[in-house]
C-alpha atoms as a PDB file:
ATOM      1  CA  UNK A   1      95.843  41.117   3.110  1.00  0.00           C
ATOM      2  CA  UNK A   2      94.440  44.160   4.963  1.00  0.00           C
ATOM      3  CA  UNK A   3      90.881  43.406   6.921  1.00  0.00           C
ATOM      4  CA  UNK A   4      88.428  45.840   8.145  1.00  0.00           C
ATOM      5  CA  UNK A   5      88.167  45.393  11.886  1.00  0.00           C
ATOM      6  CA  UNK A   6      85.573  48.013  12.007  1.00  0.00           C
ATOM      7  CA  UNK A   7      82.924  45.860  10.773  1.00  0.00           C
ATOM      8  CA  UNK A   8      83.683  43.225  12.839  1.00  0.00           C
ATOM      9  CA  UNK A   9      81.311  44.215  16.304  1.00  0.00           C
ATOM     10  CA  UNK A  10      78.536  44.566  13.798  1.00  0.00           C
ATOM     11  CA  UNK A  11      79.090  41.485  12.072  1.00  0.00           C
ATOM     12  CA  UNK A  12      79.345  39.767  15.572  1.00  0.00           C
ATOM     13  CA  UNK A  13      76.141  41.638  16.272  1.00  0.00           C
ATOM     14  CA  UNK A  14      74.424  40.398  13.648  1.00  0.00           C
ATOM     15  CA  UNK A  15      75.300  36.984  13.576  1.00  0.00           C
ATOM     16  CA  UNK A  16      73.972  37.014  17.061  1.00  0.00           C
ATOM     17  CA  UNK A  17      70.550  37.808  16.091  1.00  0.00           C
ATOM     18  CA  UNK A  18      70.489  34.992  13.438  1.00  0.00           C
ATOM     19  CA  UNK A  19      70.298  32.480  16.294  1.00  0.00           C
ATOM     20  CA  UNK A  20      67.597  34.454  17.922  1.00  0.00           C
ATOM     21  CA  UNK A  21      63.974  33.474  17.802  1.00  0.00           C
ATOM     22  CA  UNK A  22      61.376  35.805  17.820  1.00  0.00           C
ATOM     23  CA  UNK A  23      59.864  34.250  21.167  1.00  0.00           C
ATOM     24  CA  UNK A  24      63.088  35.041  22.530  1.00  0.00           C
ATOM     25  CA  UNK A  25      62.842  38.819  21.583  1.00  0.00           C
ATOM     26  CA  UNK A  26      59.089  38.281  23.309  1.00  0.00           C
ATOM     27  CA  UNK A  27      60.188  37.229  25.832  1.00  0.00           C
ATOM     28  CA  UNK A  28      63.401  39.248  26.100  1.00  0.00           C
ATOM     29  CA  UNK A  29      60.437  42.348  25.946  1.00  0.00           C
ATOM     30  CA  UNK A  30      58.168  40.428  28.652  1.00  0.00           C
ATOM     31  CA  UNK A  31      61.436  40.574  31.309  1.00  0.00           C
ATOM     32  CA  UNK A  32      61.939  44.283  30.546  1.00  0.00           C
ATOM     33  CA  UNK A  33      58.619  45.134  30.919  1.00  0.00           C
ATOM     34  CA  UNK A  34      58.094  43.720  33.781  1.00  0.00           C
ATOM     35  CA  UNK A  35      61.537  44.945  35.305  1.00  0.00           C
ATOM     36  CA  UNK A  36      59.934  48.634  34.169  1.00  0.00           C
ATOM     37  CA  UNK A  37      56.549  48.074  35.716  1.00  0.00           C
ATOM     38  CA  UNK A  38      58.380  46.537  39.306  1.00  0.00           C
ATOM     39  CA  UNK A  39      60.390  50.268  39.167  1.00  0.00           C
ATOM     40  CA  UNK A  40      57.449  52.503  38.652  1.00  0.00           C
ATOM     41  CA  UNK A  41      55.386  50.597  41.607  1.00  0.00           C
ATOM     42  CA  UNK A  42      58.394  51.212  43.552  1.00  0.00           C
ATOM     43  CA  UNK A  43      59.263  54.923  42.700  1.00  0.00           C
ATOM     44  CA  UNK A  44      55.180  55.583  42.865  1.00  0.00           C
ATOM     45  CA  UNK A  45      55.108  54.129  46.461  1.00  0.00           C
ATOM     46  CA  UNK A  46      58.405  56.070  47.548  1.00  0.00           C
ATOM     47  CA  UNK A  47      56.321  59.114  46.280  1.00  0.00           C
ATOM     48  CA  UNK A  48      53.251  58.356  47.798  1.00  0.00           C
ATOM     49  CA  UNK A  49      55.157  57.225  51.080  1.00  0.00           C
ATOM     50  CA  UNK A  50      57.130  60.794  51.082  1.00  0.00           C
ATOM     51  CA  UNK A  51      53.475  62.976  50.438  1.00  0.00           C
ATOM     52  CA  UNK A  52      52.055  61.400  53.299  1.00  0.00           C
ATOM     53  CA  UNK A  53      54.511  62.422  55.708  1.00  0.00           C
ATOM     54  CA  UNK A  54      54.322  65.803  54.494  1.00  0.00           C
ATOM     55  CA  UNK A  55      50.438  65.573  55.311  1.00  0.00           C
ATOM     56  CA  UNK A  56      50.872  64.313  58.633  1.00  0.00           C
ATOM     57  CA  UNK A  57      49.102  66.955  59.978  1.00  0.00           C
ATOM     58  CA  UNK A  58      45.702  66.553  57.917  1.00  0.00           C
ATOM     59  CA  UNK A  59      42.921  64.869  58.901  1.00  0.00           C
ATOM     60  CA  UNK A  60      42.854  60.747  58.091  1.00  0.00           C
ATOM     61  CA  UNK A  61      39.694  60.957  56.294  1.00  0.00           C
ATOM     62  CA  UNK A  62      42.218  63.193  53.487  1.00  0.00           C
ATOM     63  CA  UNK A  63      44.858  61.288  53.836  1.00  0.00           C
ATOM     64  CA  UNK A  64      42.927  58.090  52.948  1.00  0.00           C
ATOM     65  CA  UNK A  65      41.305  60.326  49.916  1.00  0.00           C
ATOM     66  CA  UNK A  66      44.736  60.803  48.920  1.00  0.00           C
ATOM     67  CA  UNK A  67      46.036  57.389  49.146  1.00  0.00           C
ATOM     68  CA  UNK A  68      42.589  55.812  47.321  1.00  0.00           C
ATOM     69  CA  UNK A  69      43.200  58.525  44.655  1.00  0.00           C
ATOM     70  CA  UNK A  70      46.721  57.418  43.824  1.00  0.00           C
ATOM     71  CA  UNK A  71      45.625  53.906  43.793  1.00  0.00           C
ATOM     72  CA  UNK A  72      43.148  54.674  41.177  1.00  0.00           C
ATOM     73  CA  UNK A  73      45.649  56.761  39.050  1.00  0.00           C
ATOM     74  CA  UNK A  74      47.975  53.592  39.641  1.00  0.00           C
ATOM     75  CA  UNK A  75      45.862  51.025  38.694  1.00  0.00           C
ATOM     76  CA  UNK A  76      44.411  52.716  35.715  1.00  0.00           C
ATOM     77  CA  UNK A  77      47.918  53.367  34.391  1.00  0.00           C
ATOM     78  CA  UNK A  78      48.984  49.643  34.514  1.00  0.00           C
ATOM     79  CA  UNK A  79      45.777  48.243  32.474  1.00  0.00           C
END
């Protein structure tokens, strides 16, 4: 008899998600959000970090504008 192994990674797939809770997709969504967040403060630092040494010749008094300002913007985007 001839079988259709085409179906078969969906079927696998599937069968997969039977045994899955929906905590587990929670908290499957908690890691990856988290993982996400970790990246952004790390790429938003590395950009911070790069515009202040292309403003090493301003005052401090802008540069600590600058960094306050990008704190804020930070901040506000992670509530």
């Amino acid at each position: 008899r001839f079988h259709n192994w085409s179906s078969l990674p969906l079927l696998v797939f599937m069968n997969i998600f039977e045994f899955i809770t929906d905590k587990d997709i929670r908290n499957l969504a908690l890691v990856c959000q988290r993982w996400y967040l970790s990246f952004q403060i790390l790429y938003n630092c590395q950009v911070l970090r790069l515009n202040l040494m292309e403003m090493n010749n301003d005052s401090m008094c802008r540069i600590e504008n600058y960094i306050s300002s990008r704190l804020q913007e930070l901040s506000l985007s992670y509530d």
